[in-house]
Protein backbone atom coordinates (compact mmCIF):
# COMPACT_ATOMS: atom_id res chain seq x y z
CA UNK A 1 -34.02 2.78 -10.93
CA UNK A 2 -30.80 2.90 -8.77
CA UNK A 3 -32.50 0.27 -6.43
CA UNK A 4 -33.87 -1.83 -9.38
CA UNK A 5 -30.00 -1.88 -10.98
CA UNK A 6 -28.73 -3.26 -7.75
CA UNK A 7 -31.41 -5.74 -7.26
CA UNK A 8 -30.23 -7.45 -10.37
CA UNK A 9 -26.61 -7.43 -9.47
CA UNK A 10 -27.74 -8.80 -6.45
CA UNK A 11 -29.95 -11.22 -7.96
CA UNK A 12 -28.83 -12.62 -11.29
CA UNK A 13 -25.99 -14.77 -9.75
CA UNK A 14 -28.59 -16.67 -8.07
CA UNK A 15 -30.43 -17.25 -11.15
CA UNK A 16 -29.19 -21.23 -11.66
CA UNK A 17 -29.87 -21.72 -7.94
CA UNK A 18 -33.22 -20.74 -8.77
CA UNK A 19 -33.59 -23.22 -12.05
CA UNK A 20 -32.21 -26.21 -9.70
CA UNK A 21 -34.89 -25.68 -6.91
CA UNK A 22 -38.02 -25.22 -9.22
CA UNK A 23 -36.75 -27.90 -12.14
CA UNK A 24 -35.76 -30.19 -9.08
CA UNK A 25 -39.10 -29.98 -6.84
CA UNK A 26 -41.15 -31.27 -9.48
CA UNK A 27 -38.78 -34.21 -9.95
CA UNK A 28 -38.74 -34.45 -6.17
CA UNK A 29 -42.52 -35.04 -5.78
CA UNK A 30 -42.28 -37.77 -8.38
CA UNK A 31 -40.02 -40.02 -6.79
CA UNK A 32 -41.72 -39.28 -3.16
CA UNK A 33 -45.51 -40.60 -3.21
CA UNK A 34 -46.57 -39.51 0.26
CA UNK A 35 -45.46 -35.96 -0.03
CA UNK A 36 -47.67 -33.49 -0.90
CA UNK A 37 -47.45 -32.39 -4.60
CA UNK A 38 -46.16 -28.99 -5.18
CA UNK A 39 -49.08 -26.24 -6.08
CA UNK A 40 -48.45 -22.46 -6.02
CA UNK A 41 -48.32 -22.12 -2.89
CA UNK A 42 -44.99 -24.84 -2.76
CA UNK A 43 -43.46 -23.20 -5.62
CA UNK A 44 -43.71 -19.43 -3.82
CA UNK A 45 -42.10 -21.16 -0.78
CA UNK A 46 -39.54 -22.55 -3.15
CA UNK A 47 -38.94 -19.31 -4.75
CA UNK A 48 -39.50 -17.63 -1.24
CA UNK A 49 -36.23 -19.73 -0.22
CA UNK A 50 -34.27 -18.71 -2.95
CA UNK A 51 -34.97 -14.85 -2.52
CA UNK A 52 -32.68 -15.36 0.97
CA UNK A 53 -29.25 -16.08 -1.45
CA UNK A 54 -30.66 -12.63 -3.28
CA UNK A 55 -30.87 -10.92 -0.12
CA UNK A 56 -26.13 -11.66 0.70
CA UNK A 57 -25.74 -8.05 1.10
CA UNK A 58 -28.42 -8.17 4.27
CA UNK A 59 -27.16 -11.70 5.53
CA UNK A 60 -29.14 -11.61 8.68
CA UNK A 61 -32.40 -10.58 6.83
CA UNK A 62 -31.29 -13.55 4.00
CA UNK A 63 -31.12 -16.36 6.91
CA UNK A 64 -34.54 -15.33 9.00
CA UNK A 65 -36.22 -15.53 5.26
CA UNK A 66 -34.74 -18.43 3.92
CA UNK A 67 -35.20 -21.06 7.32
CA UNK A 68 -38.92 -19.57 7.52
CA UNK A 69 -39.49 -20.36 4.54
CA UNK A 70 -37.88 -23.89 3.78
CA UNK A 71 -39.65 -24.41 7.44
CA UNK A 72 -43.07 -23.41 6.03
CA UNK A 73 -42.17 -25.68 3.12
CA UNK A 74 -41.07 -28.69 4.93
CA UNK A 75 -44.52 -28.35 7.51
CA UNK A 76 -46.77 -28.20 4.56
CA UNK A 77 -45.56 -31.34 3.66
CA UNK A 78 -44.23 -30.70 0.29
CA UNK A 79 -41.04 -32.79 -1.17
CA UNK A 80 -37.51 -32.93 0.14
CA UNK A 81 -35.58 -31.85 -2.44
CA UNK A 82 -33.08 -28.79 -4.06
CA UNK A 83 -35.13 -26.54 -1.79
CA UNK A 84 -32.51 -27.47 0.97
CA UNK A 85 -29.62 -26.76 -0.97
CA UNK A 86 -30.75 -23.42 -0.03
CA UNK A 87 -30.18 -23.25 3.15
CA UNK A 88 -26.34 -23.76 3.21
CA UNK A 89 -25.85 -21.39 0.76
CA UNK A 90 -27.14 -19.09 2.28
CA UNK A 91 -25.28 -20.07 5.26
CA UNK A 92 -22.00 -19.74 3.82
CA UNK A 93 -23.15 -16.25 3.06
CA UNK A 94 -23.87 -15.40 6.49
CA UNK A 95 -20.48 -16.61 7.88
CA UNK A 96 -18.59 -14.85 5.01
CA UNK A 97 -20.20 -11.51 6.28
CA UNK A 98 -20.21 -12.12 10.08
CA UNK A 99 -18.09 -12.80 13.23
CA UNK A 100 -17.59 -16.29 13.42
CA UNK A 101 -19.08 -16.05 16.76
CA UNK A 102 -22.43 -14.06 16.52
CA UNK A 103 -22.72 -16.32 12.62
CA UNK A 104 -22.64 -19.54 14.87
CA UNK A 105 -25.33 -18.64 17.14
CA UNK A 106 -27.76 -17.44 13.99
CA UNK A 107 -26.62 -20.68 12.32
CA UNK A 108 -27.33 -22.45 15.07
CA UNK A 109 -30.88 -20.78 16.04
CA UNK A 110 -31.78 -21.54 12.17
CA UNK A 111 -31.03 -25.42 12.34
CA UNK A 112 -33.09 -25.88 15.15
CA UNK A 113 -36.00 -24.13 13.66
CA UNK A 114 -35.40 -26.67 10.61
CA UNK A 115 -35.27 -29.59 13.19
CA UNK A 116 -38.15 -28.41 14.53
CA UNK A 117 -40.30 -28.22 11.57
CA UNK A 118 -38.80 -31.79 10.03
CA UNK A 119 -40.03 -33.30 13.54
CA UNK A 120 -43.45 -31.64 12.97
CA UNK A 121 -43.84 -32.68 9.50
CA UNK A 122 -43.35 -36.04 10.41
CA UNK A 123 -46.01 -36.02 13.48
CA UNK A 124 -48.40 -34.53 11.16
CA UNK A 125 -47.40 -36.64 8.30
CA UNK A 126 -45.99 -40.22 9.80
CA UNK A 127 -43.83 -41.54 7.24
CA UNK A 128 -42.17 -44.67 9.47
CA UNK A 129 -38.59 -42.76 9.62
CA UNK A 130 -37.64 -44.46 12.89
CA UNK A 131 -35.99 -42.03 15.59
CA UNK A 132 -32.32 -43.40 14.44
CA UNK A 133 -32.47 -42.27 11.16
CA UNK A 134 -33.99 -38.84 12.39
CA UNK A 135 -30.79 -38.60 14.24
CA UNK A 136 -28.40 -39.36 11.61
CA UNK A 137 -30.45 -36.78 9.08
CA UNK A 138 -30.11 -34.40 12.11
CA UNK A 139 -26.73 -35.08 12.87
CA UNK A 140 -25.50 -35.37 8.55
CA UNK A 141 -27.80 -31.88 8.21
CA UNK A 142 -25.62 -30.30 11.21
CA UNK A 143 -22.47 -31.71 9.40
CA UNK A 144 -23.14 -29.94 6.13
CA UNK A 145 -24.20 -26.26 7.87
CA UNK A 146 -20.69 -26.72 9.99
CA UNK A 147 -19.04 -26.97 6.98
CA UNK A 148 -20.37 -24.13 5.37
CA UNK A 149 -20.40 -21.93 8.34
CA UNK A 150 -16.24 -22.67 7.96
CA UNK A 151 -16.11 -22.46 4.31
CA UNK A 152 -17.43 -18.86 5.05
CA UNK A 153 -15.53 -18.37 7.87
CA UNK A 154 -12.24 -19.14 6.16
CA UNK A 155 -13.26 -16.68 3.01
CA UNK A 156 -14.39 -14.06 5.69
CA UNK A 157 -10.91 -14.42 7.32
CA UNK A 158 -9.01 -14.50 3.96
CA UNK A 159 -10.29 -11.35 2.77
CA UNK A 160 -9.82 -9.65 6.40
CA UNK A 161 -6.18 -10.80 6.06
CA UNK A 162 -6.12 -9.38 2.16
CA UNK A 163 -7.57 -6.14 3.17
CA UNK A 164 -5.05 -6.03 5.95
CA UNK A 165 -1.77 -6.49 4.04
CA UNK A 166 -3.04 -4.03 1.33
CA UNK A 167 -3.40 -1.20 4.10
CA UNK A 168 -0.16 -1.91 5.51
CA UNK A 169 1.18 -1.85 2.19
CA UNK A 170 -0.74 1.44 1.72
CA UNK A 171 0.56 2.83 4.61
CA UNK A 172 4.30 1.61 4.70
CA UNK A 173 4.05 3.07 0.57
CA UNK A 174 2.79 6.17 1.98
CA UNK A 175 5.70 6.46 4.84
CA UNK A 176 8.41 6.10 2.72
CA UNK A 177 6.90 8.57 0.29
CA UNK A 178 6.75 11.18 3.14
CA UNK A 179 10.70 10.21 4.00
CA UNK A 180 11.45 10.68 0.01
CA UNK A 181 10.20 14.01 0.02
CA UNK A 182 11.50 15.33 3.80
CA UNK A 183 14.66 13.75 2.16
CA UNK A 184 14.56 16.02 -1.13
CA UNK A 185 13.30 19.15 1.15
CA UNK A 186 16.70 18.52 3.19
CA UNK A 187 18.76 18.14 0.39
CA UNK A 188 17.20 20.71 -2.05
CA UNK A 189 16.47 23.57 0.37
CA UNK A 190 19.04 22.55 2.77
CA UNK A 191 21.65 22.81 -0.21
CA UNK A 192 20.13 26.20 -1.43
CA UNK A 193 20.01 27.44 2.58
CA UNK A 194 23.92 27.44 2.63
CA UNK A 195 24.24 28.61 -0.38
CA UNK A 196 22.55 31.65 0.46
CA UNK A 197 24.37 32.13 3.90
CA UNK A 198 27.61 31.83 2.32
CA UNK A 199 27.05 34.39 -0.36
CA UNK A 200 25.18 36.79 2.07
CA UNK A 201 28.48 36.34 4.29
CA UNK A 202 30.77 37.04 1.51
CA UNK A 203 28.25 39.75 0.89
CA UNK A 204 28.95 41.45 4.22
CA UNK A 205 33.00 40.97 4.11
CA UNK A 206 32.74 43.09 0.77
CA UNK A 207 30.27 45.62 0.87
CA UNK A 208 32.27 48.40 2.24
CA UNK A 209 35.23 47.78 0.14
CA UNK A 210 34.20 45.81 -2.86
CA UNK A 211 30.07 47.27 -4.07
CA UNK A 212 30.39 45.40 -7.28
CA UNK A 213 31.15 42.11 -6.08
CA UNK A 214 29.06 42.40 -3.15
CA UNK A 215 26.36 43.09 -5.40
CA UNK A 216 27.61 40.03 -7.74
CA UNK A 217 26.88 37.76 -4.28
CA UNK A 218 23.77 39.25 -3.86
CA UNK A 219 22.15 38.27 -7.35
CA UNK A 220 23.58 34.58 -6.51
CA UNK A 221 21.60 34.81 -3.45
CA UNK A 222 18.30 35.88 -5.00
CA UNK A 223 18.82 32.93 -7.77
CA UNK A 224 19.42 30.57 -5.40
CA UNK A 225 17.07 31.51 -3.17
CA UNK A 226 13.99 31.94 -6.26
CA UNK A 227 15.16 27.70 -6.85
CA UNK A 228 14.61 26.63 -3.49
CA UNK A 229 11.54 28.54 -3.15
CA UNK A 230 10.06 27.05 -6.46
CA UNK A 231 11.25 23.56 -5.18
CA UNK A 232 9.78 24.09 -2.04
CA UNK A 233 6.36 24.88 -3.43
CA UNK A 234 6.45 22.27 -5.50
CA UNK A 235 7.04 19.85 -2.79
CA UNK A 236 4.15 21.23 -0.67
CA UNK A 237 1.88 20.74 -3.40
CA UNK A 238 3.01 17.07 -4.06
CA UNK A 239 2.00 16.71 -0.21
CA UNK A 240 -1.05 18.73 0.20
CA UNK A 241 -2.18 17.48 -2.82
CA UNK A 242 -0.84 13.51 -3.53
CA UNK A 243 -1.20 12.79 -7.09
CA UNK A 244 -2.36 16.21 -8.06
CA UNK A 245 1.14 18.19 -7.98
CA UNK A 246 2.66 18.68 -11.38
CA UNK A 247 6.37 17.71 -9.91
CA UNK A 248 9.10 18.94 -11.13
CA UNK A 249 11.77 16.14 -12.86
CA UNK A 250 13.94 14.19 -10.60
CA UNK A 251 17.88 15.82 -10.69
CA UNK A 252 20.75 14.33 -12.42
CA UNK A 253 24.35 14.62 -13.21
CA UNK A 254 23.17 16.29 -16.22
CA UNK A 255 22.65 19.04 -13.59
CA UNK A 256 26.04 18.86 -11.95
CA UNK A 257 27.34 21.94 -13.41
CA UNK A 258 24.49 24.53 -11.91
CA UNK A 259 25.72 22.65 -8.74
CA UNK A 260 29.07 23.22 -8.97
CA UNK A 261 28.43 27.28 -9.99
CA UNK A 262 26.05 27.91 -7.24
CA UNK A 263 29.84 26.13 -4.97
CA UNK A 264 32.34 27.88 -6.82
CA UNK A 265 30.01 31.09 -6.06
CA UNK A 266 30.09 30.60 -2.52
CA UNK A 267 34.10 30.83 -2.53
CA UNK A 268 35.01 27.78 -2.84
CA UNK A 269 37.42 26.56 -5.44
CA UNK A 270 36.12 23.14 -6.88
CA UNK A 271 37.87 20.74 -9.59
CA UNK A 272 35.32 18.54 -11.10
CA UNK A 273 36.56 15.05 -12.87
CA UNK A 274 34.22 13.05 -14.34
CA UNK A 275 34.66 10.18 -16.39
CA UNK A 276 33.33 10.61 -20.19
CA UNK A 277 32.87 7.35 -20.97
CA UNK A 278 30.38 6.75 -18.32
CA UNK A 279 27.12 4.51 -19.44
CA UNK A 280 23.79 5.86 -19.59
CA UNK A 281 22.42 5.72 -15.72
CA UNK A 282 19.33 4.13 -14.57
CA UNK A 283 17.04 7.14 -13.16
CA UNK A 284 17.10 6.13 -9.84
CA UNK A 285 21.13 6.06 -9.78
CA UNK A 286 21.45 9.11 -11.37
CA UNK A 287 19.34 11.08 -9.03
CA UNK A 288 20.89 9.19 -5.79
CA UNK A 289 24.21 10.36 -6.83
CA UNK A 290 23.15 14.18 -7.61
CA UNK A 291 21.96 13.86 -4.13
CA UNK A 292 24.79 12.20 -2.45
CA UNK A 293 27.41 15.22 -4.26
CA UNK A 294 24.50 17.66 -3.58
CA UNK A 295 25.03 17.02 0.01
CA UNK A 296 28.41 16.34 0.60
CA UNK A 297 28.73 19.60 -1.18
CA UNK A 298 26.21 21.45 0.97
CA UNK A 299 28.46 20.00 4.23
CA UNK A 300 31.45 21.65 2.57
CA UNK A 301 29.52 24.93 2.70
CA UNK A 302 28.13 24.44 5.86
CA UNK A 303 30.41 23.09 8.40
CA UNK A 304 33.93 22.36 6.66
CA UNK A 305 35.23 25.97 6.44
CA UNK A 306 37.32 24.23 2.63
CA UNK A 307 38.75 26.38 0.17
CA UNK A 308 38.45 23.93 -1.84
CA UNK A 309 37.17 20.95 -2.98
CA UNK A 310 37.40 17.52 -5.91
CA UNK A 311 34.66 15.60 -6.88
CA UNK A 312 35.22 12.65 -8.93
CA UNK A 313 32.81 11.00 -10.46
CA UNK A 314 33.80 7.41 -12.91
CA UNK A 315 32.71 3.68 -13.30
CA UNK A 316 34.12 0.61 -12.27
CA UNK A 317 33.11 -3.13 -11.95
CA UNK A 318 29.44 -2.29 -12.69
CA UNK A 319 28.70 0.48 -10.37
CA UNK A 320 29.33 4.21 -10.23
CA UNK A 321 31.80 5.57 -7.77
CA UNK A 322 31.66 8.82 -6.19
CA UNK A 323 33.95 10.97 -4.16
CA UNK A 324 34.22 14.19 -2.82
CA UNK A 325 37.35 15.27 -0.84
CA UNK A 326 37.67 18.82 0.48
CA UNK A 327 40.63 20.50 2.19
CA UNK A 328 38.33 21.86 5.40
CA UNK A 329 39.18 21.93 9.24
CA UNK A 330 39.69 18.59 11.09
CA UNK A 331 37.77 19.86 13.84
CA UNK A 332 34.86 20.78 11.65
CA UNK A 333 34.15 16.83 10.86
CA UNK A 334 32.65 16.55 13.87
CA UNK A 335 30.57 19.45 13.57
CA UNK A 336 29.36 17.36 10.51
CA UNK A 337 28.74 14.12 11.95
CA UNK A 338 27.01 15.63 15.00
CA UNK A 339 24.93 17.56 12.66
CA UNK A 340 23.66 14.79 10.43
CA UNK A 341 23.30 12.12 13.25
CA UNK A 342 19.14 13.07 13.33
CA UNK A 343 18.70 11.36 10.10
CA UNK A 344 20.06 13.71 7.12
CA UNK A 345 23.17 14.40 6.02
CA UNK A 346 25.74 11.69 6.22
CA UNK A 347 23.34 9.56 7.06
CA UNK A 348 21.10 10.04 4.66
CA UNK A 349 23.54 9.97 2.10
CA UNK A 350 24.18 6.70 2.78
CA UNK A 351 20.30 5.41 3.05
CA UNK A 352 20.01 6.37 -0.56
CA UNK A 353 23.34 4.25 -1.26
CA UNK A 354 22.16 1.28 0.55
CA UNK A 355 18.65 1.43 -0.62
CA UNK A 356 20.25 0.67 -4.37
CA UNK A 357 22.59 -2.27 -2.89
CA UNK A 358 25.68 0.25 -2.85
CA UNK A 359 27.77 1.66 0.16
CA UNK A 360 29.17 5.27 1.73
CA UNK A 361 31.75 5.88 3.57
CA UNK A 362 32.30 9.40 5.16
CA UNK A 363 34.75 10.56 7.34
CA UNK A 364 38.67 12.76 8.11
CA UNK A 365 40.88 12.01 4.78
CA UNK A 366 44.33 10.67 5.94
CA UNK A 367 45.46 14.11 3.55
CA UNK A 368 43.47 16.13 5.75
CA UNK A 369 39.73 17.88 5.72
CA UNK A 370 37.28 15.18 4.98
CA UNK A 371 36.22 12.91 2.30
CA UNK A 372 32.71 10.94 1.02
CA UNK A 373 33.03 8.14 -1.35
CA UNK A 374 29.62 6.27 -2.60
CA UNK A 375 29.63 3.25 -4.78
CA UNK A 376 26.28 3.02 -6.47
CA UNK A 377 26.03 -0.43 -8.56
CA UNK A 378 23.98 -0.18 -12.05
CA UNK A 379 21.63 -2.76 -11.78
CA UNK A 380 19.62 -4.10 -8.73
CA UNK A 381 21.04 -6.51 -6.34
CA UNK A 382 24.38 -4.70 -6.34
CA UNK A 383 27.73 -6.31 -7.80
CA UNK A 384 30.02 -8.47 -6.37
């Protein structure tokens, strides 16, 4: 049944081609008095002929039936007529399918078995076609198969091309997918990482003298720690499974203030201004600049050695400005840049910026320790 079903999705398309061939043969023989009227046998051929357009999947098979056939045809002296149409359909199926090269040479072997069997048909058959016009059918018949054999070619070549941009796009859609999600494992886990070291340091300083709040460090470690591990799963199922994962919502400035606890719990003392009349964000803003104070945070943690920190966040001209300023060691900055020069970090921070049409700059604050400030327009193509 399976084969049946695709031998009619094969074959109904060539259904008209079929209609022309058998309604035009018997028209043919009428207008052509010393050709020899078609019988069964002429009409099989006809059909016969027609079963090589059927046969497009198998190209190769489609060509060696259709030329024996239309030769058969031509030798037993039956009518020209819509039975040649045939033959450069068929071709332009063939060069659609096959190297231009190796479609050429098949092409060419199956003109020269139709040459062959015109010049018989006419030895058996004298009709007075002089050798001139034999020539200029030959050379006219030649004409048209060239033509189809580029037709094809040019589809064959189109589609190639198609296919070829789709992969790339497949594959350049897949890359940056894999740099999304390194990105959110650096900045998620990295964030929660120093976290964790800073309250298991502060941990240490006060067990001996200080249980209570040693203990009080301890629980912020096992939080943080139980939210990177949960956002680490989740990212390794998004990866071992594309598609499949259930993720977990993209983060906002709706969840600044869990970011700013999980800083002030690590020691360091953080003012937070942000402006409350600040429009509703497009998604891909909002997360970009959770990210961008997620990591500038996790830097003041990690390498700054700040007691403390500002982050302002407002809106200006059509974008969202960001800025984080903290009151850490000059000397640590470079610690920082060095750090983040392997793609993360800084510099990631400002990939995410740029990618939206904004800018980042990062680096000492005349005041001393070191600031960040992002500008993140609201709509695509940026702002003036």
């Amino acid at each position: 049944m399976e084969r049946a079903r695709q031998w009619l999705r094969d074959g109904w398309p060539s259904l008209p081609v079929l209609a022309i061939v058998l309604l035009g043969t018997q028209g043919a023989a009428a207008s052509q008095s010393d050709a020899v009227r078609p019988d069964v046998l002429g009409y099989a051929l006809a059909i016969a002929a027609v079963l090589g357009v059927v046969l497009h999947r198998r190209p190769g098979l489609g060509l060696a039936v259709n030329g024996l056939t239309v030769s058969g045809y031509l030798v037993a002296g039956y009518p020209y007529g819509p039975v040649l149409l045939t033959v450069p359909v068929v071709v332009f199926t063939l060069a659609r399918r096959w190297p231009f090269g190796r479609a050429t040479l098949a092409v060419a072997a199956d003109f020269a078995v139709i040459i062959v069997a015109v010049a018989t048909r006419h030895l058996l058959r004298p009709t007075g076609l002089s050798v001139t016009n034999m020539l200029w059918l030959t050379v006219a018949w030649g004409a048209v198969l060239a033509a189809a054999v580029a037709a094809g070619t040019a589809v064959r070549v189109r589609q190639e091309a198609t296919a070829g941009v789709r992969a790339e796009q497949a594959r350049r859609a897949a890359s940056e997918e894999r740099l999304r999600m390194a990105q959110d494992l650096h900045d998620s886990v990295g964030h929660g990482l120093a976290v964790i070291a800073m309250q298991a340091g502060i941990a240490l300083r006060l067990l001996d003298r200080d249980p209570e709040a040693a203990r009080t460090s301890m629980e912020a470690v096992r939080a943080t720690s139980r939210e990177s591990l949960e956002s680490l799963r989740a990212q390794l199922e998004a990866l071992c499974s594309p598609g499949a994962a259930q993720r977990r919502p993209a983060p906002g400035l709706d969840d600044l203030e869990r970011l700013t606890d999980r800083v002030r719990a690590g020691g360091v003392a953080l003012r937070v201004h942000v402006d409350p009349d600040l429009p509703a964000l497009p998604s891909e803003v909002d997360t970009a600049a959770y990210r961008i104070l997620q990591e500038s945070l996790t830097n003041v943690l990690r390498h700054a050695g700040a007691t403390s920190a500002t982050i302002r966040v407002g809106c200006a001209h059509g974008a969202l400005l960001l800025e984080v300023t903290d009151t850490g060691r000059t000397g640590a900055v470079d610690g920082v840049l060095a750090d983040t020069s392997g793609g993360s970090g800084i510099s990631g921070m400002r990939a995410q910026a740029e990618a939206l049409g904004g800018s980042l700059r990062a680096g000492p604050d005349p005041a001393g320790g070191f600031a960040v400030a992002a500008r993140l327009p609201l709509h695509s193509g940026g702002v003036p």
